[in-house]
PDB file of N, CA and C in Angstrom:
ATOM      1  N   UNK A   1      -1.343 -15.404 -18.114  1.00  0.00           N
ATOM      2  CA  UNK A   1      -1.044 -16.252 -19.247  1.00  0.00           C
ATOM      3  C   UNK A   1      -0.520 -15.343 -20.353  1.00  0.00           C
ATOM      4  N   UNK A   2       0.620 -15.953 -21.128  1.00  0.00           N
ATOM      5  CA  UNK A   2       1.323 -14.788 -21.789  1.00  0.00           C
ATOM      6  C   UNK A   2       0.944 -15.992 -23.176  1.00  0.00           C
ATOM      7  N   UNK A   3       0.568 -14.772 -24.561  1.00  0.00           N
ATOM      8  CA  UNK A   3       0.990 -14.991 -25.580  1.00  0.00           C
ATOM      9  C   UNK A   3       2.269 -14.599 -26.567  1.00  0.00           C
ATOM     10  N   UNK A   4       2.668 -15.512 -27.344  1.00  0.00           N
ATOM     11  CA  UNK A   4       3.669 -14.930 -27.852  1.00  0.00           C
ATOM     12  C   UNK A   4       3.157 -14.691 -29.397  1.00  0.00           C
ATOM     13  N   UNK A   5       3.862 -13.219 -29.925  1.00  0.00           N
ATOM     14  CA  UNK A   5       3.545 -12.386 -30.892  1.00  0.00           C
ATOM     15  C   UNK A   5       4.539 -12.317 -31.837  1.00  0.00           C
ATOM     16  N   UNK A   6       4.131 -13.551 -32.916  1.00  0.00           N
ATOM     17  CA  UNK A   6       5.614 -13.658 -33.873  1.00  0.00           C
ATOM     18  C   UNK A   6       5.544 -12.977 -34.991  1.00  0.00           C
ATOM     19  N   UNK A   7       5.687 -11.444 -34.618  1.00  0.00           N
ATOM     20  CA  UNK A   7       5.761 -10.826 -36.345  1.00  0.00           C
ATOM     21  C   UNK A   7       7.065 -10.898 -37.296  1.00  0.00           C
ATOM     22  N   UNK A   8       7.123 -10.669 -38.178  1.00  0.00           N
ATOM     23  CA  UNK A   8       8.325 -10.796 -38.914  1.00  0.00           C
ATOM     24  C   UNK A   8       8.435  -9.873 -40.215  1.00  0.00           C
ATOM     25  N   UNK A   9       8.992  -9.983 -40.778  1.00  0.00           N
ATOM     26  CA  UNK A   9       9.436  -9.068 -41.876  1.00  0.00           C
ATOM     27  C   UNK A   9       9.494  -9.295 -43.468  1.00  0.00           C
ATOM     28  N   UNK A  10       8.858 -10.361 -43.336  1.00  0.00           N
ATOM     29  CA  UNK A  10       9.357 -11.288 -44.410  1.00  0.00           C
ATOM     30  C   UNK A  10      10.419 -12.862 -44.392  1.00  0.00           C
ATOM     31  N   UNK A  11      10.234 -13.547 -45.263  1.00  0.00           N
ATOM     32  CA  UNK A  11      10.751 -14.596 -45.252  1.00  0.00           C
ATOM     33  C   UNK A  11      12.028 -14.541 -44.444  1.00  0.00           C
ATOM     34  N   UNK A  12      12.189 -15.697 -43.717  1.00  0.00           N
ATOM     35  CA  UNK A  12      13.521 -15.986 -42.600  1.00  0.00           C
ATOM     36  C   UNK A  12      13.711 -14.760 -41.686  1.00  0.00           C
ATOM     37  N   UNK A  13      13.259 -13.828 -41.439  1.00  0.00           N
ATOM     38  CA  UNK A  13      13.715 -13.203 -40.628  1.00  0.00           C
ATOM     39  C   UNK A  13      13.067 -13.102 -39.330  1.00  0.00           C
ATOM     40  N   UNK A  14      13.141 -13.069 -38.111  1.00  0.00           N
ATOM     41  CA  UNK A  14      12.839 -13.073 -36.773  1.00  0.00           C
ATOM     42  C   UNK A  14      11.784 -12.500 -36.459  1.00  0.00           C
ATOM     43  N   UNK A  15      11.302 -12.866 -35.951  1.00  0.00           N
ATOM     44  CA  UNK A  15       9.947 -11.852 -34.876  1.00  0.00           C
ATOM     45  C   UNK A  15      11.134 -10.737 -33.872  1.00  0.00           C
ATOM     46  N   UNK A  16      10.201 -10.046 -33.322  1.00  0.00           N
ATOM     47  CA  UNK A  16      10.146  -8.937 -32.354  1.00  0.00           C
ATOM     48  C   UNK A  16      10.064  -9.486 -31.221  1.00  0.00           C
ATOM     49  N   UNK A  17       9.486 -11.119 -30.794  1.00  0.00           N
ATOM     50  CA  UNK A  17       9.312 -11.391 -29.400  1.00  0.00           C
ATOM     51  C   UNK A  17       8.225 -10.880 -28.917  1.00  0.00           C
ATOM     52  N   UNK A  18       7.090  -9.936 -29.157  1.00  0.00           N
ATOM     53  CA  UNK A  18       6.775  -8.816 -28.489  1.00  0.00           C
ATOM     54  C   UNK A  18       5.054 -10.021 -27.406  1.00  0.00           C
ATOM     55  N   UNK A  19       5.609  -9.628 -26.556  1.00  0.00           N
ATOM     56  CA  UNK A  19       4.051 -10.535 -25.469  1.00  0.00           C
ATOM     57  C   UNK A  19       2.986  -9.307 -25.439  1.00  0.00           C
ATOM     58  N   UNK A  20       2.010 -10.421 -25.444  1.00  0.00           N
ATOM     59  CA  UNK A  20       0.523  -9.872 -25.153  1.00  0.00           C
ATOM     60  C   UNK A  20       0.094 -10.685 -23.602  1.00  0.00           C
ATOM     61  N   UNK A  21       0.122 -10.086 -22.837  1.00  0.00           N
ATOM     62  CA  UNK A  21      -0.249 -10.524 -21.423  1.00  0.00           C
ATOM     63  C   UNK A  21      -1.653 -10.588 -21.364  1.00  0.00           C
ATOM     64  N   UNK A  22      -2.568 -11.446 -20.537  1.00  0.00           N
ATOM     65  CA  UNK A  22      -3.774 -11.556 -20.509  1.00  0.00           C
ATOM     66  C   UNK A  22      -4.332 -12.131 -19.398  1.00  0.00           C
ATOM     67  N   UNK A  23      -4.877 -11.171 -18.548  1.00  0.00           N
ATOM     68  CA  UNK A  23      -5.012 -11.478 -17.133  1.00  0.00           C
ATOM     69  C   UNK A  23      -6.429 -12.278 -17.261  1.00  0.00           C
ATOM     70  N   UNK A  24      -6.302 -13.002 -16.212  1.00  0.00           N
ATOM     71  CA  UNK A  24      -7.186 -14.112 -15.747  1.00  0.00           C
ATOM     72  C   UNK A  24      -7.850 -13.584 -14.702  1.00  0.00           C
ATOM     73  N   UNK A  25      -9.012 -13.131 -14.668  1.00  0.00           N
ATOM     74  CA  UNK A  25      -9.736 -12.845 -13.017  1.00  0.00           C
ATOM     75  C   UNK A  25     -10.128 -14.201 -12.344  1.00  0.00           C
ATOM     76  N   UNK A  26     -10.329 -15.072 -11.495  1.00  0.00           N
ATOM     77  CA  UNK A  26     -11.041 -15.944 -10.668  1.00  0.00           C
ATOM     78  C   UNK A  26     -12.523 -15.077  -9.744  1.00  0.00           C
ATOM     79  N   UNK A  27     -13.376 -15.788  -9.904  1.00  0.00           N
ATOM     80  CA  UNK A  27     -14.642 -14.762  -9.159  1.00  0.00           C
ATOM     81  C   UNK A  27     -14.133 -15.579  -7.955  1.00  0.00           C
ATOM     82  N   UNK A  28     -13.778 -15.070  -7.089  1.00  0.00           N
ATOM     83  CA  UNK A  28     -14.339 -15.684  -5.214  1.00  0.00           C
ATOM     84  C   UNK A  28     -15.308 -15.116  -4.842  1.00  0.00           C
ATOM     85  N   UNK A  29     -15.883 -16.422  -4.031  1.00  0.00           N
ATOM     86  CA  UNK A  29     -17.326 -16.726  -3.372  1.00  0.00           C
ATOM     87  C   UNK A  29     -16.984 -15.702  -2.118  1.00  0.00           C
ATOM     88  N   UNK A  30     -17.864 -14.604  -1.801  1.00  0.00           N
ATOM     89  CA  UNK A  30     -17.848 -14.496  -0.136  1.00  0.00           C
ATOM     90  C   UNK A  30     -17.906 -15.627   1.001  1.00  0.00           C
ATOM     91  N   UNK A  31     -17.054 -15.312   1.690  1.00  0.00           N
ATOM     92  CA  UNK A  31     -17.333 -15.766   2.994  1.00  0.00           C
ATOM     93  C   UNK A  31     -18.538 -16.141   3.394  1.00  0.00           C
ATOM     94  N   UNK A  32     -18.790 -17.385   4.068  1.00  0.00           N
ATOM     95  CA  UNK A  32     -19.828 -17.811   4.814  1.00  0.00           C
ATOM     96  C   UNK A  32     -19.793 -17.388   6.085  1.00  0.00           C
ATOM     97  N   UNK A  33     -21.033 -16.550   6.370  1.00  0.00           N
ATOM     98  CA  UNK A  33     -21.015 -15.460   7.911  1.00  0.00           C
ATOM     99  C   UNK A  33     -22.092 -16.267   8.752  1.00  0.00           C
ATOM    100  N   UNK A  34     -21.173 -16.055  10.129  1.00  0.00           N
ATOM    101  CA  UNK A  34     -21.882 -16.873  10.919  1.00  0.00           C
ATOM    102  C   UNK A  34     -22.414 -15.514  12.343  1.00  0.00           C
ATOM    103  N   UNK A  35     -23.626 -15.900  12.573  1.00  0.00           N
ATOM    104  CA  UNK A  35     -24.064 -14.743  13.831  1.00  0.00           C
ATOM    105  C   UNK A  35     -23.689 -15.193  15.003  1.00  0.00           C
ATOM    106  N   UNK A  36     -22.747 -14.356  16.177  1.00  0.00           N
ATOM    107  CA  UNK A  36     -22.221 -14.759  17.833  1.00  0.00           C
ATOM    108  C   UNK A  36     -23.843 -14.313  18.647  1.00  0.00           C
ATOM    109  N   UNK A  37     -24.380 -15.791  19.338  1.00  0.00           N
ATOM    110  CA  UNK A  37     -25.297 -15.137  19.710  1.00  0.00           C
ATOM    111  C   UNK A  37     -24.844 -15.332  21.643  1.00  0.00           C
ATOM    112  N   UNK A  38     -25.423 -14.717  22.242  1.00  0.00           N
ATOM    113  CA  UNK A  38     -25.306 -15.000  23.511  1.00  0.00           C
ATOM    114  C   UNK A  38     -26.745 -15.004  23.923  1.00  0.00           C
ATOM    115  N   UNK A  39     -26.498 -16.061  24.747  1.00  0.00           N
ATOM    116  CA  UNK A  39     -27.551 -16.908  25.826  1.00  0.00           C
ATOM    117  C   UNK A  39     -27.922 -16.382  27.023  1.00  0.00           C
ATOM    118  N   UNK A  40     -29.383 -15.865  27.234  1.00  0.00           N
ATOM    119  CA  UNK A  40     -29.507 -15.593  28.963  1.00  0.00           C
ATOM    120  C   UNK A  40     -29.352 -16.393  30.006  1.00  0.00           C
ATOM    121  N   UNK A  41     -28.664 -15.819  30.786  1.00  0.00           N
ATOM    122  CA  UNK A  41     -28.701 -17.105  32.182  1.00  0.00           C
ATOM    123  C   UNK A  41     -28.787 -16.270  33.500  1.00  0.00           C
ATOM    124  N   UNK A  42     -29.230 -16.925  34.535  1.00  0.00           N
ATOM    125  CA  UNK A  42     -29.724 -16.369  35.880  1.00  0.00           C
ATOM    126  C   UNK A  42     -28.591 -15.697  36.860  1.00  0.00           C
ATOM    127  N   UNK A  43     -27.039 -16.143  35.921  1.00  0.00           N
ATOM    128  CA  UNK A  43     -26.126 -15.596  37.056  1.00  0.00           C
ATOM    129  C   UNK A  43     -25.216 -14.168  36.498  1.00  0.00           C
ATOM    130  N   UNK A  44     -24.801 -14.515  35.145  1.00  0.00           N
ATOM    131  CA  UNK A  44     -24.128 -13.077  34.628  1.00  0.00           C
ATOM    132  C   UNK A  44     -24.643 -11.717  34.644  1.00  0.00           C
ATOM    133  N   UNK A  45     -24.276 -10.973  34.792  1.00  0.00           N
ATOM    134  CA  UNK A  45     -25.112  -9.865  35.301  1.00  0.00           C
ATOM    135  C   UNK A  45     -25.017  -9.173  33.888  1.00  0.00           C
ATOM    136  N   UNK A  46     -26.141  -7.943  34.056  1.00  0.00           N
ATOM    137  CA  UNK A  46     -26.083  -6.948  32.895  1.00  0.00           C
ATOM    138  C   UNK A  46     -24.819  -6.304  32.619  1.00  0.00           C
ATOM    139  N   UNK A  47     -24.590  -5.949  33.615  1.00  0.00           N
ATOM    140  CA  UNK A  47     -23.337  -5.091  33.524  1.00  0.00           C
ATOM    141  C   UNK A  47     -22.270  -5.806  33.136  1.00  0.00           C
ATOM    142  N   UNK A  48     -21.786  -7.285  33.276  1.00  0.00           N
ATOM    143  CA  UNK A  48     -20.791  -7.917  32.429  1.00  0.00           C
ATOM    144  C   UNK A  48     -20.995  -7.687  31.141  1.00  0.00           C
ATOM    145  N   UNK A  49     -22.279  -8.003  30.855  1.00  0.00           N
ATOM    146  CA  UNK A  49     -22.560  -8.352  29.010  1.00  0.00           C
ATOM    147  C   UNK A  49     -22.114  -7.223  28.404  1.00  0.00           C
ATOM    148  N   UNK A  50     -22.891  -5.967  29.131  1.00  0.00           N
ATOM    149  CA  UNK A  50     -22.133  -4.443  28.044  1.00  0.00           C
ATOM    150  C   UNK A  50     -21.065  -4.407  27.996  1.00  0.00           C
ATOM    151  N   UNK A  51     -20.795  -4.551  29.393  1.00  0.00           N
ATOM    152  CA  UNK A  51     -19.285  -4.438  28.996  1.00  0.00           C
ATOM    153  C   UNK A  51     -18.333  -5.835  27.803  1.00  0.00           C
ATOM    154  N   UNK A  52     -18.777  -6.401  27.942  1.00  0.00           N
ATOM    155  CA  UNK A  52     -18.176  -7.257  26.919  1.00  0.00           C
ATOM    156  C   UNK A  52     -18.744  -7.182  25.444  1.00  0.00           C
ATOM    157  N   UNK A  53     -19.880  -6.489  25.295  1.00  0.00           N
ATOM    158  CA  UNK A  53     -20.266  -6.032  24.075  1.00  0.00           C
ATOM    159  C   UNK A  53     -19.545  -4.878  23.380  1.00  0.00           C
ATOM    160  N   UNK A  54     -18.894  -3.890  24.483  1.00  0.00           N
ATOM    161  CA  UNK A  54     -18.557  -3.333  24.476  1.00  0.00           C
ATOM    162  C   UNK A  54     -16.864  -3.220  24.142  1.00  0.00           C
ATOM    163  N   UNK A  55     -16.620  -3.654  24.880  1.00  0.00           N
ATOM    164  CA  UNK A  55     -14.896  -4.428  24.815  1.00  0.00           C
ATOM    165  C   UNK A  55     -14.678  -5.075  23.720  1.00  0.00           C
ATOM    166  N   UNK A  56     -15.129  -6.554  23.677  1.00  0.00           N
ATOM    167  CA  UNK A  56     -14.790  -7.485  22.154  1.00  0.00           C
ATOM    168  C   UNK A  56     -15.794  -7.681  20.788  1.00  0.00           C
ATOM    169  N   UNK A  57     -17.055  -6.795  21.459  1.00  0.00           N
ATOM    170  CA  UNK A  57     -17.717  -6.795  19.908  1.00  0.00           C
ATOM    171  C   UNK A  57     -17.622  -4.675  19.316  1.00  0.00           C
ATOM    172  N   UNK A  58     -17.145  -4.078  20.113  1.00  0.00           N
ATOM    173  CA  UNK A  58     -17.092  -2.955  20.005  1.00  0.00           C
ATOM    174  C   UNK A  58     -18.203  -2.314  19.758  1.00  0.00           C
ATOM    175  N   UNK A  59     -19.280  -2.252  20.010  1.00  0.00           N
ATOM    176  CA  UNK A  59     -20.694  -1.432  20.738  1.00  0.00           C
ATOM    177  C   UNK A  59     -20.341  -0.505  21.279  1.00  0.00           C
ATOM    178  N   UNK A  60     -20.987   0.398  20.750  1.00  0.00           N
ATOM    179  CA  UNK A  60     -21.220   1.833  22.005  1.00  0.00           C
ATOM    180  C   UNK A  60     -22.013   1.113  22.735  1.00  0.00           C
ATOM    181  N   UNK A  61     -21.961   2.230  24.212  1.00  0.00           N
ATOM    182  CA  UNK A  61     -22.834   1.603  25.387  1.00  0.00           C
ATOM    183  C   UNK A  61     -24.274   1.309  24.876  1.00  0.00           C
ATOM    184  N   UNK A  62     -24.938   2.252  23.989  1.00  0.00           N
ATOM    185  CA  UNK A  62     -26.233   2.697  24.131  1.00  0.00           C
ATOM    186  C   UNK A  62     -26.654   1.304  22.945  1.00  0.00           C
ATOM    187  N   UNK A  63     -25.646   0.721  22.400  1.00  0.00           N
ATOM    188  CA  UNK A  63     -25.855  -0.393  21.440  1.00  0.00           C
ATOM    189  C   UNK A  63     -25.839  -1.432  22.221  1.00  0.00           C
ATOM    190  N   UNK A  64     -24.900  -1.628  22.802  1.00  0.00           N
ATOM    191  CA  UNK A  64     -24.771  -2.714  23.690  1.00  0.00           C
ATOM    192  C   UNK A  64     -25.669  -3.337  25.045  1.00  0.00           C
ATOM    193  N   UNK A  65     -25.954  -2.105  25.519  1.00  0.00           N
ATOM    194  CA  UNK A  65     -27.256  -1.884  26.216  1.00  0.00           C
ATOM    195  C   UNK A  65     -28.677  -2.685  25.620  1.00  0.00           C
ATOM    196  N   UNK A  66     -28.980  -2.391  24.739  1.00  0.00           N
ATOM    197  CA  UNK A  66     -30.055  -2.703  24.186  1.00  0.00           C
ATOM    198  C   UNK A  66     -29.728  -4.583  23.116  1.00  0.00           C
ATOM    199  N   UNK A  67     -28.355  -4.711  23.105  1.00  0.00           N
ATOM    200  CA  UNK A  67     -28.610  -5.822  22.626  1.00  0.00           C
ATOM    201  C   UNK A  67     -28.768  -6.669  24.276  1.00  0.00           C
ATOM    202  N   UNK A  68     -28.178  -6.201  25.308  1.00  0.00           N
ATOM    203  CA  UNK A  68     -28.025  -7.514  26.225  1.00  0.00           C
ATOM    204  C   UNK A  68     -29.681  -7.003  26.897  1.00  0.00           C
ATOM    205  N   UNK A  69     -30.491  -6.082  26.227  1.00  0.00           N
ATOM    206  CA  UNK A  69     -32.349  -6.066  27.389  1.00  0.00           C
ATOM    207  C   UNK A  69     -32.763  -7.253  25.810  1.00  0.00           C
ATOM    208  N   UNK A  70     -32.718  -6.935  25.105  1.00  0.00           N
ATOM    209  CA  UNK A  70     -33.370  -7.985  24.375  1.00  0.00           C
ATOM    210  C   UNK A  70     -32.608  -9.383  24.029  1.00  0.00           C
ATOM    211  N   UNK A  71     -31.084  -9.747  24.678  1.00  0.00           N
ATOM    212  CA  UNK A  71     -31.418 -11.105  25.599  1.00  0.00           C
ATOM    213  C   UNK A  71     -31.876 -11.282  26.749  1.00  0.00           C
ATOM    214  N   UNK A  72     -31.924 -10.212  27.363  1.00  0.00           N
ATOM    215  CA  UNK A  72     -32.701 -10.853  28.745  1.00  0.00           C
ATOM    216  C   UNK A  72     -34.011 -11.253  28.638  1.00  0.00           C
ATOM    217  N   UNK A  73     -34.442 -10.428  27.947  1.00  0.00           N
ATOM    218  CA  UNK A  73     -35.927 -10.314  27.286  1.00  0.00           C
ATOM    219  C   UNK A  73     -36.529 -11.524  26.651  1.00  0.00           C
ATOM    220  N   UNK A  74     -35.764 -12.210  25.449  1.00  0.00           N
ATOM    221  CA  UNK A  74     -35.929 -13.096  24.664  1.00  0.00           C
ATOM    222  C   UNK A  74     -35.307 -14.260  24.854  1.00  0.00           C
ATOM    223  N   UNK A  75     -33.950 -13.990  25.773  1.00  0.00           N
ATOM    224  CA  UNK A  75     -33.742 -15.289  25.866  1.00  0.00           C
ATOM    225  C   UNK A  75     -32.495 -15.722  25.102  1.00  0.00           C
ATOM    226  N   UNK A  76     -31.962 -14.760  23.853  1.00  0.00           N
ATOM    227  CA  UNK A  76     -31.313 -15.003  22.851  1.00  0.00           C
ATOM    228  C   UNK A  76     -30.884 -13.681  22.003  1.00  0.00           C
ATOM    229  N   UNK A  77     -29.676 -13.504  21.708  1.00  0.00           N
ATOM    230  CA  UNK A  77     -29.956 -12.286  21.388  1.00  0.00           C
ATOM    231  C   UNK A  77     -28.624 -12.303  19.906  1.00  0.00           C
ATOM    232  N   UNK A  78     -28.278 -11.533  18.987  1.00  0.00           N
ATOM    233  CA  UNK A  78     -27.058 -11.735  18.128  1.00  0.00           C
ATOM    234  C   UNK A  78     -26.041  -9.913  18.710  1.00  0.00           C
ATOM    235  N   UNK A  79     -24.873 -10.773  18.672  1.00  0.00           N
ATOM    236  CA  UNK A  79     -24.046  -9.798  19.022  1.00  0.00           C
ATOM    237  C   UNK A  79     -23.145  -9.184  17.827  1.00  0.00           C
ATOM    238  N   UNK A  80     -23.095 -10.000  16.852  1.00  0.00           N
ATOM    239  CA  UNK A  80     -22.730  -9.754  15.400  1.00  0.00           C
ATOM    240  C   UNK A  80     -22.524 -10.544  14.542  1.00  0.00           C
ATOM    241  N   UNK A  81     -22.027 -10.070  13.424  1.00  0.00           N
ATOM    242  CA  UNK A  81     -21.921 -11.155  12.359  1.00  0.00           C
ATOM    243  C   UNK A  81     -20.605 -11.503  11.951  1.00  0.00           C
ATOM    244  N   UNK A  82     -19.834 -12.359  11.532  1.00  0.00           N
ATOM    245  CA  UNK A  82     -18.852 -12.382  11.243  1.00  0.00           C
ATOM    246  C   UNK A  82     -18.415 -13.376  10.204  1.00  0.00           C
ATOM    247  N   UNK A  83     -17.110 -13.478   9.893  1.00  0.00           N
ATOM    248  CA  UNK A  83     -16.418 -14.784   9.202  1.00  0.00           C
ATOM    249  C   UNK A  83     -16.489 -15.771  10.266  1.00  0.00           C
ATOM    250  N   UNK A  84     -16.374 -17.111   9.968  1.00  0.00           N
ATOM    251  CA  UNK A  84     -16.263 -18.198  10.985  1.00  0.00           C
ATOM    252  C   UNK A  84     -15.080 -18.017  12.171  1.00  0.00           C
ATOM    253  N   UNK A  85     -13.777 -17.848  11.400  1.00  0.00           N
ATOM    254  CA  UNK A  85     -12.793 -17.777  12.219  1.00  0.00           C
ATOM    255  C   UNK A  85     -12.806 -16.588  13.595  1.00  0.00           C
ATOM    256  N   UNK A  86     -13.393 -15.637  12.548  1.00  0.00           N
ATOM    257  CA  UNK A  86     -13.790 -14.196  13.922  1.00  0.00           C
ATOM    258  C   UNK A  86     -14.752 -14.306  14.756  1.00  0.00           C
ATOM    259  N   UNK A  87     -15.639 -14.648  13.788  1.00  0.00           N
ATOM    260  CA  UNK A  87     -17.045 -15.245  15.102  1.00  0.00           C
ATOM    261  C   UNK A  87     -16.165 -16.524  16.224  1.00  0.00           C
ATOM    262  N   UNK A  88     -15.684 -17.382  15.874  1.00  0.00           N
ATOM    263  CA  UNK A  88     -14.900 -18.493  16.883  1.00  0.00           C
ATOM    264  C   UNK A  88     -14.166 -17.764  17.745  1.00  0.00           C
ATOM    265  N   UNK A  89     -13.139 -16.812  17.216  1.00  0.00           N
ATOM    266  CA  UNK A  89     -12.492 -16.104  18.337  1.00  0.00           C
ATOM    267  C   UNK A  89     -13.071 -15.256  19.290  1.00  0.00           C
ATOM    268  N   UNK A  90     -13.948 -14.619  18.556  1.00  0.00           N
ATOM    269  CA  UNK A  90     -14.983 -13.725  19.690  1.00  0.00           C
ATOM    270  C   UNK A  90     -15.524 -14.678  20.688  1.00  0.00           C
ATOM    271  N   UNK A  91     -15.806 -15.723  20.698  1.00  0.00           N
ATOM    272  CA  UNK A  91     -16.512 -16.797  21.122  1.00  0.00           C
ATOM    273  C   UNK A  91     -15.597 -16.884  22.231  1.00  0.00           C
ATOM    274  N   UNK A  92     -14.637 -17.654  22.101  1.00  0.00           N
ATOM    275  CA  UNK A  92     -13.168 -17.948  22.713  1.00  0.00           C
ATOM    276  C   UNK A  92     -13.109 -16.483  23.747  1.00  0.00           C
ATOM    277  N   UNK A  93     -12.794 -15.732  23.169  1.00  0.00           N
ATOM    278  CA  UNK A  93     -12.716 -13.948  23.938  1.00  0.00           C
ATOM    279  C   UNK A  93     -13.510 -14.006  25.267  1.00  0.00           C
ATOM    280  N   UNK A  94     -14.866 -14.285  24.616  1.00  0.00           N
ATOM    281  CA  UNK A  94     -15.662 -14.024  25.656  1.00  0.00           C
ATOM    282  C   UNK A  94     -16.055 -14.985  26.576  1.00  0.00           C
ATOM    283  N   UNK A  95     -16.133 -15.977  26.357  1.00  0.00           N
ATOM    284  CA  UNK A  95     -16.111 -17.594  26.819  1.00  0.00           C
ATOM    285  C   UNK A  95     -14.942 -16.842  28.175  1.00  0.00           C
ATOM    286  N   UNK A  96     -13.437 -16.937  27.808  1.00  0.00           N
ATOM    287  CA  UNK A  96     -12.407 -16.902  28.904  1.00  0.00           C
ATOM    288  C   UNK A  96     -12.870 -15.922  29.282  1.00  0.00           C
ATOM    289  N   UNK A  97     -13.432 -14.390  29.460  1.00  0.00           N
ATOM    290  CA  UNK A  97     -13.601 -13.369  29.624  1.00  0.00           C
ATOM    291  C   UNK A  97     -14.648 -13.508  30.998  1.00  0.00           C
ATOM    292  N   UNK A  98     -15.688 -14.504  30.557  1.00  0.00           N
ATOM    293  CA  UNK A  98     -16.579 -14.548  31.641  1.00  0.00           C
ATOM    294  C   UNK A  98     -15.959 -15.944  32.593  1.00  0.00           C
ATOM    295  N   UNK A  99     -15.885 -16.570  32.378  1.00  0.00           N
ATOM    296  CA  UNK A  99     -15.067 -17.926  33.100  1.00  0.00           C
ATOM    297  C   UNK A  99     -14.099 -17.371  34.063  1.00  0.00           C
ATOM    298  N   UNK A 100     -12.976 -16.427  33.362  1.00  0.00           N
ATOM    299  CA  UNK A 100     -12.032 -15.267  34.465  1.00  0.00           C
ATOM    300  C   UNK A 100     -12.929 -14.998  35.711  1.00  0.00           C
ATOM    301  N   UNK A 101     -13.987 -14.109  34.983  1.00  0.00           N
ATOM    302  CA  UNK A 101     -14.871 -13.898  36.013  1.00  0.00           C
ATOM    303  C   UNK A 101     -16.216 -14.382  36.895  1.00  0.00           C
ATOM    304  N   UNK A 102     -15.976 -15.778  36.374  1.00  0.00           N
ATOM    305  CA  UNK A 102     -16.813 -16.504  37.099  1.00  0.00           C
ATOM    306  C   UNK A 102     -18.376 -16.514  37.035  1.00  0.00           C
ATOM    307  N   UNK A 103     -18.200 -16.270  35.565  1.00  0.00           N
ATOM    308  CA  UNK A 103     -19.777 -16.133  34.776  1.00  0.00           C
ATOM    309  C   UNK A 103     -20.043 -17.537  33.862  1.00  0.00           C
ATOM    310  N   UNK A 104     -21.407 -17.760  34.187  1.00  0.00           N
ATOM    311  CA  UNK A 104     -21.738 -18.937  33.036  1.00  0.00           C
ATOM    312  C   UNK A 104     -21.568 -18.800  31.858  1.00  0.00           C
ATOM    313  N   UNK A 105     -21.502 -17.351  31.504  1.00  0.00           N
ATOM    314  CA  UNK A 105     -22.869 -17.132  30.504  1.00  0.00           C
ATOM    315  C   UNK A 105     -22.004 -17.752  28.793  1.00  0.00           C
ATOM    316  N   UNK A 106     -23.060 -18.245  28.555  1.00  0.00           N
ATOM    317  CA  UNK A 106     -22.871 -19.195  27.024  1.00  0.00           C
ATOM    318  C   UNK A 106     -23.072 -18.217  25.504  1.00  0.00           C
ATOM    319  N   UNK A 107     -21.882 -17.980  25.011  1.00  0.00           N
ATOM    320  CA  UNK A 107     -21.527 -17.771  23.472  1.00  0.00           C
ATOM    321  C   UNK A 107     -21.854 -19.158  22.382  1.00  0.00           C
ATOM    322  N   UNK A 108     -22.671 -18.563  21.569  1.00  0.00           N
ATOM    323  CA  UNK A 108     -22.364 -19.823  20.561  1.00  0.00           C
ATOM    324  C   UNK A 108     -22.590 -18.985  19.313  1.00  0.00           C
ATOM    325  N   UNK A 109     -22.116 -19.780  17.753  1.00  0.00           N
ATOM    326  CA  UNK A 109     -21.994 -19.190  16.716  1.00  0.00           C
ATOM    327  C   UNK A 109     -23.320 -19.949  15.787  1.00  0.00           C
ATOM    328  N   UNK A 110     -23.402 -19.492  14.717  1.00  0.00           N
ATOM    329  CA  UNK A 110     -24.829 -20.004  13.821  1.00  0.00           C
ATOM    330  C   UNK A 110     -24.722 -19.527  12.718  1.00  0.00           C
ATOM    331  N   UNK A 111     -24.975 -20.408  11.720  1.00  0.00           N
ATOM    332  CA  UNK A 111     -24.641 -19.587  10.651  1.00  0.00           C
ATOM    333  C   UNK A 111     -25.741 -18.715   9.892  1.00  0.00           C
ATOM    334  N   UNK A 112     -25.305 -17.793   9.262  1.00  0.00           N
ATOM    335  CA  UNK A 112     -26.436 -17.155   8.512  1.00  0.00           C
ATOM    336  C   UNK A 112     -27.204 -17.224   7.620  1.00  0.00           C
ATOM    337  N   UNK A 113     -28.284 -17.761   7.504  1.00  0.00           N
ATOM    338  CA  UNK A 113     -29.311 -18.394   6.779  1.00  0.00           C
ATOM    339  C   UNK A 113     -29.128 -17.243   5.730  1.00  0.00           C
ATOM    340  N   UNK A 114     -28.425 -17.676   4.275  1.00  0.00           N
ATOM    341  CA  UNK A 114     -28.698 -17.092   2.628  1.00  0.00           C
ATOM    342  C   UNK A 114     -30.187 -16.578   1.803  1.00  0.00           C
TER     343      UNK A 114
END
């Protein structure tokens, strides 16, 4: 938003024109983050999950490892956190990823309790 700065010199004579600019910040809200969790099931094997922890959530082994013993373990496990749109695509990723290969195993997203 620009102001205009009418100095002058005395009677009838012109301003300078001269602007005073004045920036406007807007605060934006963060993103609402949602957690990719994956589901245990009796047919995908361990060795798919790392590797797909590995591949589309980018885990080292020794991370990835330990998130897919504590879904086997629990039943439920979070593979990360994300924006909606990234968490959906990871979803999507891995969804076709195991389906290719003829795995059940179930991705779903959740959002992150504030």
């Amino acid at each position: 938003m620009a102001k205009q700065d009418e100095g002058g010199t005395g009677g009838g004579a012109t301003g300078t024109g001269t602007q005073v600019l004045e920036k406007v910040r807007e605060k934006t809200d963060k993103p609402k983050m949602y957690k990719v969790m994956f589901h245990n099931d009796d047919y995908t094997t361990m060795e798919f999950v790392v590797s797909v922890l590995m591949t589309i959530f980018h885990h080292s082994e020794a991370s990835a490892f330990k998130i897919m013993m504590h879904v086997h373990t629990n039943g439920v496990g979070v593979a990360g956190v994300y924006t909606k749109e990234v968490a959906e695509t990871k979803v999507a990723q891995t969804t076709q990823l195991a389906r290719k290969n003829d795995y059940p195993l179930e991705v779903t997203i959740e959002p992150v309790d504030s």
